[in-house]
N, C-alpha and C. Protein backbone atom coordinates (compact mmCIF):
# COMPACT_ATOMS: atom_id res chain seq x y z
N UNK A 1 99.23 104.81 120.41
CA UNK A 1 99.02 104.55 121.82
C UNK A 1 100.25 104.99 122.62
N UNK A 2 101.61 104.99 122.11
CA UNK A 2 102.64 105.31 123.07
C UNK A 2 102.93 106.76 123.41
N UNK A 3 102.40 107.49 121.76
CA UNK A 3 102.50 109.05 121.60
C UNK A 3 101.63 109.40 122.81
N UNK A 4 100.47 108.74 122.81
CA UNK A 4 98.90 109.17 123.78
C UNK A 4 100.08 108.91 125.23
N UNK A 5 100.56 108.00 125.40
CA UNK A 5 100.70 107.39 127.00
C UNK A 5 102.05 108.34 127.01
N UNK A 6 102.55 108.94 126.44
CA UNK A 6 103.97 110.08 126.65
C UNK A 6 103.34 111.25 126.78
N UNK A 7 102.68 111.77 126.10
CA UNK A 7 101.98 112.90 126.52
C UNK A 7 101.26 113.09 127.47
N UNK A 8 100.77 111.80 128.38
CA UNK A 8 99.33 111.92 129.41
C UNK A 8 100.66 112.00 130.37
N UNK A 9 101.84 110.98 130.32
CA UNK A 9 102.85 111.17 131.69
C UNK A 9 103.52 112.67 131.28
N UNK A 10 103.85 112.71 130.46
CA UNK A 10 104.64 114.29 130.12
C UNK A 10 103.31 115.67 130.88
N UNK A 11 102.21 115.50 130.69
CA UNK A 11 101.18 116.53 131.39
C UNK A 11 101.07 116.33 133.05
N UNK A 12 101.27 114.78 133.27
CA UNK A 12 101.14 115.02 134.63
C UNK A 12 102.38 114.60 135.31
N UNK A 13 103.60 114.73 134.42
CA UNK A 13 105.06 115.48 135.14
C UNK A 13 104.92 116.70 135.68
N UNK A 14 104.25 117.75 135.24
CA UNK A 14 104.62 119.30 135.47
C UNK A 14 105.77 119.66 135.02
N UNK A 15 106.64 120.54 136.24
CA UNK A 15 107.76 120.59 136.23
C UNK A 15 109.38 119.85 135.74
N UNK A 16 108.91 118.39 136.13
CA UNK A 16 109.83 117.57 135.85
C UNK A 16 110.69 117.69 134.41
N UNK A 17 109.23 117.85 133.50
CA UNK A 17 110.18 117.73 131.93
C UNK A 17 110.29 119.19 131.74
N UNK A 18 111.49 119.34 130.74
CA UNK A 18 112.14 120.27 130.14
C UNK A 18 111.10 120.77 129.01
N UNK A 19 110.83 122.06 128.87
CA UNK A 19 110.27 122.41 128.43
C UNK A 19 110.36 122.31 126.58
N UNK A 20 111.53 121.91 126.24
CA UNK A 20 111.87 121.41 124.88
C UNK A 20 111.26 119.87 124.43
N UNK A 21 111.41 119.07 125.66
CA UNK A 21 110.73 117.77 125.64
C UNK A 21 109.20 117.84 125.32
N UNK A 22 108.98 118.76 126.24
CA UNK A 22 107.06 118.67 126.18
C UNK A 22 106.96 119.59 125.12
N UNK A 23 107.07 120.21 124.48
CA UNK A 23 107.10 121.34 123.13
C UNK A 23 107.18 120.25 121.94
N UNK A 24 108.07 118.76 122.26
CA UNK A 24 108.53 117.95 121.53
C UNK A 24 107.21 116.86 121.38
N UNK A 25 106.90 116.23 122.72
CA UNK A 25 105.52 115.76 122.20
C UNK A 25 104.27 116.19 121.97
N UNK A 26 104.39 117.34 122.33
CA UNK A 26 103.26 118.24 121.75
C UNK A 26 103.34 118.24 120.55
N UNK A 27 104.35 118.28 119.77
CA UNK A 27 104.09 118.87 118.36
C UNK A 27 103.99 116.82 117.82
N UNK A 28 104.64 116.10 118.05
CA UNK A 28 104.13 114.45 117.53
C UNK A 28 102.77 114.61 117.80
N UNK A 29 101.69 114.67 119.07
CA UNK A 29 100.45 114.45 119.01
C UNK A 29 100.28 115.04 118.13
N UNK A 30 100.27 116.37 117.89
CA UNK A 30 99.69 117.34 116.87
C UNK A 30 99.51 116.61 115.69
N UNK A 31 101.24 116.50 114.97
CA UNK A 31 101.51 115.22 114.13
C UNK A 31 100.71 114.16 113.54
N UNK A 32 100.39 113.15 115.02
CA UNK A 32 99.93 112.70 115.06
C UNK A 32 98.18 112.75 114.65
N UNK A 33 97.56 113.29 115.40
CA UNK A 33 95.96 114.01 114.98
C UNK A 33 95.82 114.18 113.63
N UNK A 34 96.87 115.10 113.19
CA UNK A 34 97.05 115.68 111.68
C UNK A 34 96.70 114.24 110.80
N UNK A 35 97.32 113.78 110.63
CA UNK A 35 97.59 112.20 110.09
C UNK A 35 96.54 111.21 110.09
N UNK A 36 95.89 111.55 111.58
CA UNK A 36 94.41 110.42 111.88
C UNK A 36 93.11 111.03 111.00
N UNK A 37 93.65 112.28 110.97
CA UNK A 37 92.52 112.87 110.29
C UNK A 37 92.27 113.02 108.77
N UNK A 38 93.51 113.12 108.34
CA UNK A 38 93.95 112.69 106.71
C UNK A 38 93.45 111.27 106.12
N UNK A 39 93.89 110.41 107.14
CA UNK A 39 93.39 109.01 107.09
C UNK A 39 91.80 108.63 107.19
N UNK A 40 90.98 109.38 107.95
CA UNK A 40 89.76 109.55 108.08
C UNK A 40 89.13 109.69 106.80
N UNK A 41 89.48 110.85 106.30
CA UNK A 41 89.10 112.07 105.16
C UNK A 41 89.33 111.16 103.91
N UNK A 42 90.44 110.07 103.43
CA UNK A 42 90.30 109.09 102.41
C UNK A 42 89.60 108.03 102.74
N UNK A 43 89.35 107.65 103.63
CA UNK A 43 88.61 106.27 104.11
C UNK A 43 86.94 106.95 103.43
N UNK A 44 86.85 108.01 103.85
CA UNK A 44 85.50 108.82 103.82
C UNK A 44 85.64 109.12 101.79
N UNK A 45 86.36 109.28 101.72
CA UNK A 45 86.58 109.74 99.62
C UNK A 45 86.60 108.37 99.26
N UNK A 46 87.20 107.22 100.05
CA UNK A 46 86.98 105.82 99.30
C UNK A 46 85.50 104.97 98.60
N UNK A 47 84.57 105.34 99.97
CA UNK A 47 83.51 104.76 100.25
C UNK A 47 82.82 105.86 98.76
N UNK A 48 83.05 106.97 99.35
CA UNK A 48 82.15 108.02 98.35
C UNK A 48 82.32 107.65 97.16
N UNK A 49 83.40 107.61 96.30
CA UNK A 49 84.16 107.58 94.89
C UNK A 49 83.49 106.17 94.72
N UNK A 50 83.21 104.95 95.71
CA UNK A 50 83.32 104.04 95.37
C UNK A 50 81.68 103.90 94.68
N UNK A 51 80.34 104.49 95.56
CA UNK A 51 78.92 104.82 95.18
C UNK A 51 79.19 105.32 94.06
N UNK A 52 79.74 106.36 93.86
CA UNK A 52 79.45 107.54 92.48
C UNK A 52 79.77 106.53 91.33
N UNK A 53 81.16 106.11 91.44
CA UNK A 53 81.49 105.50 90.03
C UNK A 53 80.86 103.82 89.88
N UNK A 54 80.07 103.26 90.75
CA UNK A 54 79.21 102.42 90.49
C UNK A 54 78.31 102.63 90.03
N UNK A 55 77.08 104.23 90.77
CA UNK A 55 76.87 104.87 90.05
C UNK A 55 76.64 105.11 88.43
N UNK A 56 77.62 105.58 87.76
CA UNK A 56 78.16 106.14 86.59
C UNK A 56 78.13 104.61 85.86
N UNK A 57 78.76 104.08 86.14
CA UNK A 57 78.85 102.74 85.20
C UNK A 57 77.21 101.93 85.07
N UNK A 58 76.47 101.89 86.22
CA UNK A 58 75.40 101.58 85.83
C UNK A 58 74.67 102.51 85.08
N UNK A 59 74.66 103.33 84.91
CA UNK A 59 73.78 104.38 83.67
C UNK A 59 74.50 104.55 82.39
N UNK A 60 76.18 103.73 82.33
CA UNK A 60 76.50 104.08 81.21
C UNK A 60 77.11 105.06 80.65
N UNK A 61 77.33 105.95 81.63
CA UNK A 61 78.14 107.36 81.42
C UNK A 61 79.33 107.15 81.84
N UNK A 62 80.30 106.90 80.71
CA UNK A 62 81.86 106.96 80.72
C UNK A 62 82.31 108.61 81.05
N UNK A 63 82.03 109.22 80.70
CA UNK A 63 82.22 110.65 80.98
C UNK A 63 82.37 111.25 82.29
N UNK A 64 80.92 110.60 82.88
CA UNK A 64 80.56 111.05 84.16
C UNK A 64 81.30 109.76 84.74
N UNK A 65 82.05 108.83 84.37
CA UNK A 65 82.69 107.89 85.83
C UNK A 65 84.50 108.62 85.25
N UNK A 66 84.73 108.72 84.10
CA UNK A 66 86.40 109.97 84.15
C UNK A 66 85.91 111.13 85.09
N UNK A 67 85.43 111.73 84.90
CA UNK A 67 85.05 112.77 85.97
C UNK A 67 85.30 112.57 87.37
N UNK A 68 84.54 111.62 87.48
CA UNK A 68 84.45 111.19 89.29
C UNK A 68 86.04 110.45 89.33
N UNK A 69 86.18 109.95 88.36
CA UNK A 69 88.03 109.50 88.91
C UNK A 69 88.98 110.94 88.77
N UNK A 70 88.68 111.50 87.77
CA UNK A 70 89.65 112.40 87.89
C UNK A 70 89.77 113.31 89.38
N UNK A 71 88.23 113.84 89.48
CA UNK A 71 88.23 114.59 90.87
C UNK A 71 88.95 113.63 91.83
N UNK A 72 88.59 112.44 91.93
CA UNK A 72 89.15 111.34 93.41
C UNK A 72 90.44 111.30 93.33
N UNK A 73 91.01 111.55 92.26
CA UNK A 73 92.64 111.09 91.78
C UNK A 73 93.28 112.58 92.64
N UNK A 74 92.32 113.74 92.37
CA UNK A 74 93.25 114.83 92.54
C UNK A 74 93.09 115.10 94.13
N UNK A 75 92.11 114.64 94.42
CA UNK A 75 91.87 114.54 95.91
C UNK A 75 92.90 113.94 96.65
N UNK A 76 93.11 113.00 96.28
CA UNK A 76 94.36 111.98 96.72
C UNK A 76 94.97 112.22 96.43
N UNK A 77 95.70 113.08 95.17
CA UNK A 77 97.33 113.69 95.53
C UNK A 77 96.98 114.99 96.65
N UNK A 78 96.08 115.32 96.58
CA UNK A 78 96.44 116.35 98.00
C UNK A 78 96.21 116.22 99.01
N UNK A 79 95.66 114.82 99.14
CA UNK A 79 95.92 114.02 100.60
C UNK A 79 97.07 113.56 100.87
N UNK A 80 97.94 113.16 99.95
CA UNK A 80 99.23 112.45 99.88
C UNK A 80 100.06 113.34 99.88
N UNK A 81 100.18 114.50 99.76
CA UNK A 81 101.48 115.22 99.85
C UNK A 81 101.07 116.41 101.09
């Protein structure tokens, strides 16, 4: 909320800010977005991973619930880094 409320006064400064400043919260929102959307994208692999390998365990397929962890595991290191 403060990134949002610096950038809405930094746009309707104009002139006022230095063009290094606004280059500066431009790139935090960016930042920022980047991050909301990462966060989205596991919330969304949580729910999923969480069906599949309930899934898998009710039919009994150990195979097919390593599978679905392994893919979720690798998903999440490349959400995490």
């Amino acid at each position: 909320l403060t990134i949002a409320g610096a950038t809405a006064m930094a746009a309707r400064s104009g002139s006022d800010i230095s063009g290094a400043a606004a280059s500066s919260i431009a790139a935090h929102q960016i930042a920022l977005q980047l991050w909301l959307l990462c966060s989205y994208i596991c919330d969304a692999l949580a729910a999923a991973s969480q069906a599949l390998v309930s899934d898998a365990i009710g039919r009994s397929d150990p195979e097919d619930t390593k599978n679905v962890c392994r893919v979720v595991f690798l998903y999440s290191v490349g959400l995490g880094l």
